[in-house]
C-alpha atoms as a PDB file:
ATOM      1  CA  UNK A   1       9.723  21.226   6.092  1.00  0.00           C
ATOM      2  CA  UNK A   2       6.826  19.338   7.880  1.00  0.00           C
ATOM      3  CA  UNK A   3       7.685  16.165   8.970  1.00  0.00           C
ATOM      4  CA  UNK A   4       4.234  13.723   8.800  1.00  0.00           C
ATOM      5  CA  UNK A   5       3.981  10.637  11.471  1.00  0.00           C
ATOM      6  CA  UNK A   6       2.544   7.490   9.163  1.00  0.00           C
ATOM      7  CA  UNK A   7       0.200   5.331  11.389  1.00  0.00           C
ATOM      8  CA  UNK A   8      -1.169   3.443   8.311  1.00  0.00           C
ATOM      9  CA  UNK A   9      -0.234   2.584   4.818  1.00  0.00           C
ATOM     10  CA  UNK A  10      -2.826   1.803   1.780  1.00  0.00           C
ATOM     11  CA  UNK A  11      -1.851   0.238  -1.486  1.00  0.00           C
ATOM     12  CA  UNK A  12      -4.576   0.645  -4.554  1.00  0.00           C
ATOM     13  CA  UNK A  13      -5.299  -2.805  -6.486  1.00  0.00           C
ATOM     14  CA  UNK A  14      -5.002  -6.266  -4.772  1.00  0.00           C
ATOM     15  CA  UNK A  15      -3.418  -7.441  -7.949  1.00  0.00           C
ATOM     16  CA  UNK A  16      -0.220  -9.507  -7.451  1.00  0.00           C
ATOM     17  CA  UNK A  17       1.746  -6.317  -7.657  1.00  0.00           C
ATOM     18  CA  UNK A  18      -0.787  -4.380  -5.145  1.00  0.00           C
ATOM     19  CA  UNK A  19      -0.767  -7.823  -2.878  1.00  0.00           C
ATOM     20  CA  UNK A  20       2.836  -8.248  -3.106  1.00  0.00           C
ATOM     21  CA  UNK A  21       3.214  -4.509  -1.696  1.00  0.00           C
ATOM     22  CA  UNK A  22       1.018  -4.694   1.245  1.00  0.00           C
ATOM     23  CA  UNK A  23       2.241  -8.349   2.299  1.00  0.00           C
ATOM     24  CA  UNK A  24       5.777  -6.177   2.360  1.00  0.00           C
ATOM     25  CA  UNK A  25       4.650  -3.227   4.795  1.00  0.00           C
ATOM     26  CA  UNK A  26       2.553  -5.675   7.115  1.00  0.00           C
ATOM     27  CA  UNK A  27       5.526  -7.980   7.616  1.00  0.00           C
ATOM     28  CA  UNK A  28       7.287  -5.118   8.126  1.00  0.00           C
ATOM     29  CA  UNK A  29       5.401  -4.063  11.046  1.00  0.00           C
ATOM     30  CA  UNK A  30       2.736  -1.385   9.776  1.00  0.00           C
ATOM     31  CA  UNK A  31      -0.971  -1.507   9.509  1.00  0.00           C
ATOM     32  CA  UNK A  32      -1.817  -1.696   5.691  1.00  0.00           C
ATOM     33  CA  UNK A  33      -5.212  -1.174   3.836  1.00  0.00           C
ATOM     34  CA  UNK A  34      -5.456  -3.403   0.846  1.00  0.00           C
ATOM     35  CA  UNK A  35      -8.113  -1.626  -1.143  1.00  0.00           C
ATOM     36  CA  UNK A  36      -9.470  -2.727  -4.583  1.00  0.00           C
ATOM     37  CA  UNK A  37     -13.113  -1.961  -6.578  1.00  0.00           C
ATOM     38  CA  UNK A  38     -14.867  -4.824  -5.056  1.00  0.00           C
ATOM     39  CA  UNK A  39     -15.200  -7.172  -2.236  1.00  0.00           C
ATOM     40  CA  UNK A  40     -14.187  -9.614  -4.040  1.00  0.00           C
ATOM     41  CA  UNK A  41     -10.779  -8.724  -6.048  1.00  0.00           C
ATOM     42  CA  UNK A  42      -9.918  -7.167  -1.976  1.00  0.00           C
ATOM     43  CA  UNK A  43     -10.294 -10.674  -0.498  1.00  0.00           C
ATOM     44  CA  UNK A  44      -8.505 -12.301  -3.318  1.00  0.00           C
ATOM     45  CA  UNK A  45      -5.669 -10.247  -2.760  1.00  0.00           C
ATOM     46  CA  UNK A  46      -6.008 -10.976   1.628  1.00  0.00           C
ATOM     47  CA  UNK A  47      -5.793 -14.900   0.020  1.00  0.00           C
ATOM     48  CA  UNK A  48      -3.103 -14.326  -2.294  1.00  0.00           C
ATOM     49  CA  UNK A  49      -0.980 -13.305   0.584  1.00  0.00           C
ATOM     50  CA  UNK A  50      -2.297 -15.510   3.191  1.00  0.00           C
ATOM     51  CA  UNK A  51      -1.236 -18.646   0.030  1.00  0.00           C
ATOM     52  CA  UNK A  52       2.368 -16.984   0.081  1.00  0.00           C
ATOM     53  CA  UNK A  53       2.961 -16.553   3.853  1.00  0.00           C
ATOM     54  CA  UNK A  54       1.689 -19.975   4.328  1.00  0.00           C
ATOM     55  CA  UNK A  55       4.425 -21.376   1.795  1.00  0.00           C
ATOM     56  CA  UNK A  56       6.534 -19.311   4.010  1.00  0.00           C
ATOM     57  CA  UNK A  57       5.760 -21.435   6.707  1.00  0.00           C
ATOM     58  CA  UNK A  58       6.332 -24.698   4.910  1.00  0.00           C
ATOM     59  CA  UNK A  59       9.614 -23.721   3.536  1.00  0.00           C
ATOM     60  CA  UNK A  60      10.483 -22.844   6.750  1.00  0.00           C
ATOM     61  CA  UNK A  61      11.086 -19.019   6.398  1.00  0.00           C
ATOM     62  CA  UNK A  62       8.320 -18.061   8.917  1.00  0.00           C
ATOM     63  CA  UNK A  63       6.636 -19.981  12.107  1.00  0.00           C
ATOM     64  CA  UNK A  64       3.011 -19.883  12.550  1.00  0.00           C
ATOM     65  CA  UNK A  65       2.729 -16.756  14.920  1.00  0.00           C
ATOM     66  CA  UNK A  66       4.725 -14.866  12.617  1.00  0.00           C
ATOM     67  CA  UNK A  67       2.133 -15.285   9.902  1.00  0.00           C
ATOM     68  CA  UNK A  68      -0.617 -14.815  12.162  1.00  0.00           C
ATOM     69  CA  UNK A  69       0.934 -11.340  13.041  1.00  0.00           C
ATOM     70  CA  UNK A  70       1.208 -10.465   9.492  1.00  0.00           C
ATOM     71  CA  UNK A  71      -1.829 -10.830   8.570  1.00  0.00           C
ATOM     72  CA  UNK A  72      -3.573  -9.017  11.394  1.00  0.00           C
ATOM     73  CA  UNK A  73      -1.762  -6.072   9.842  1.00  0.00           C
ATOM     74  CA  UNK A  74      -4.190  -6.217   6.621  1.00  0.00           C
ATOM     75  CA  UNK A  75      -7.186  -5.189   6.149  1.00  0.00           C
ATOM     76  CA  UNK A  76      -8.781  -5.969   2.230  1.00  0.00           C
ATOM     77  CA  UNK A  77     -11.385  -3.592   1.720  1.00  0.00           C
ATOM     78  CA  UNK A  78     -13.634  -2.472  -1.310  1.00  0.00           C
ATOM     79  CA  UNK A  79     -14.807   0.570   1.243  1.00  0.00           C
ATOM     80  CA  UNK A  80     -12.826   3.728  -0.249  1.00  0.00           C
ATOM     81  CA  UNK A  81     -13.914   5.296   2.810  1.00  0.00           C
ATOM     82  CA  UNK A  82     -11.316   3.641   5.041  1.00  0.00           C
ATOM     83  CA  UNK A  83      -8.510   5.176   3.214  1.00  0.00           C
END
């Protein structure tokens, strides 16, 4: 058996399933590709989980920096290539 090292994760679709996912792994630590058909569906996907860690912050759950952090960790892309 091969063991593999992951450095980065990609999720597929920036849908609120697809968003939900990579908002998971990057608060989790990992670099995450949020990839989706176009520019525009990947960036909605960056804002759905920017809106939800933001919410975070106002309920409490997460400070500022923490949010910051998380975000870093994704990249929304329509570029196939950088999977």
């Amino acid at each position: 058996m091969r063991l593999f090292e992951v450095n980065t994760f990609a999720v597929v679709g920036a849908g609120n399933m697809g968003a939900g996912i990579a908002q998971k792994i990057a608060t989790e630590g990992f670099p995450v590709i949020l990839v989706d058909l176009d520019e525009e569906a990947a960036q909605r996907g960056l804002e759905r989980i920017s809106t939800l860690l933001h919410k975070g912050i106002e309920r409490g759950i997460f400070k500022p920096e923490r949010v910051e952090k998380i975000l870093a960790n994704v990249t929304a892309t329509a570029d196939w290539n950088n999977l």
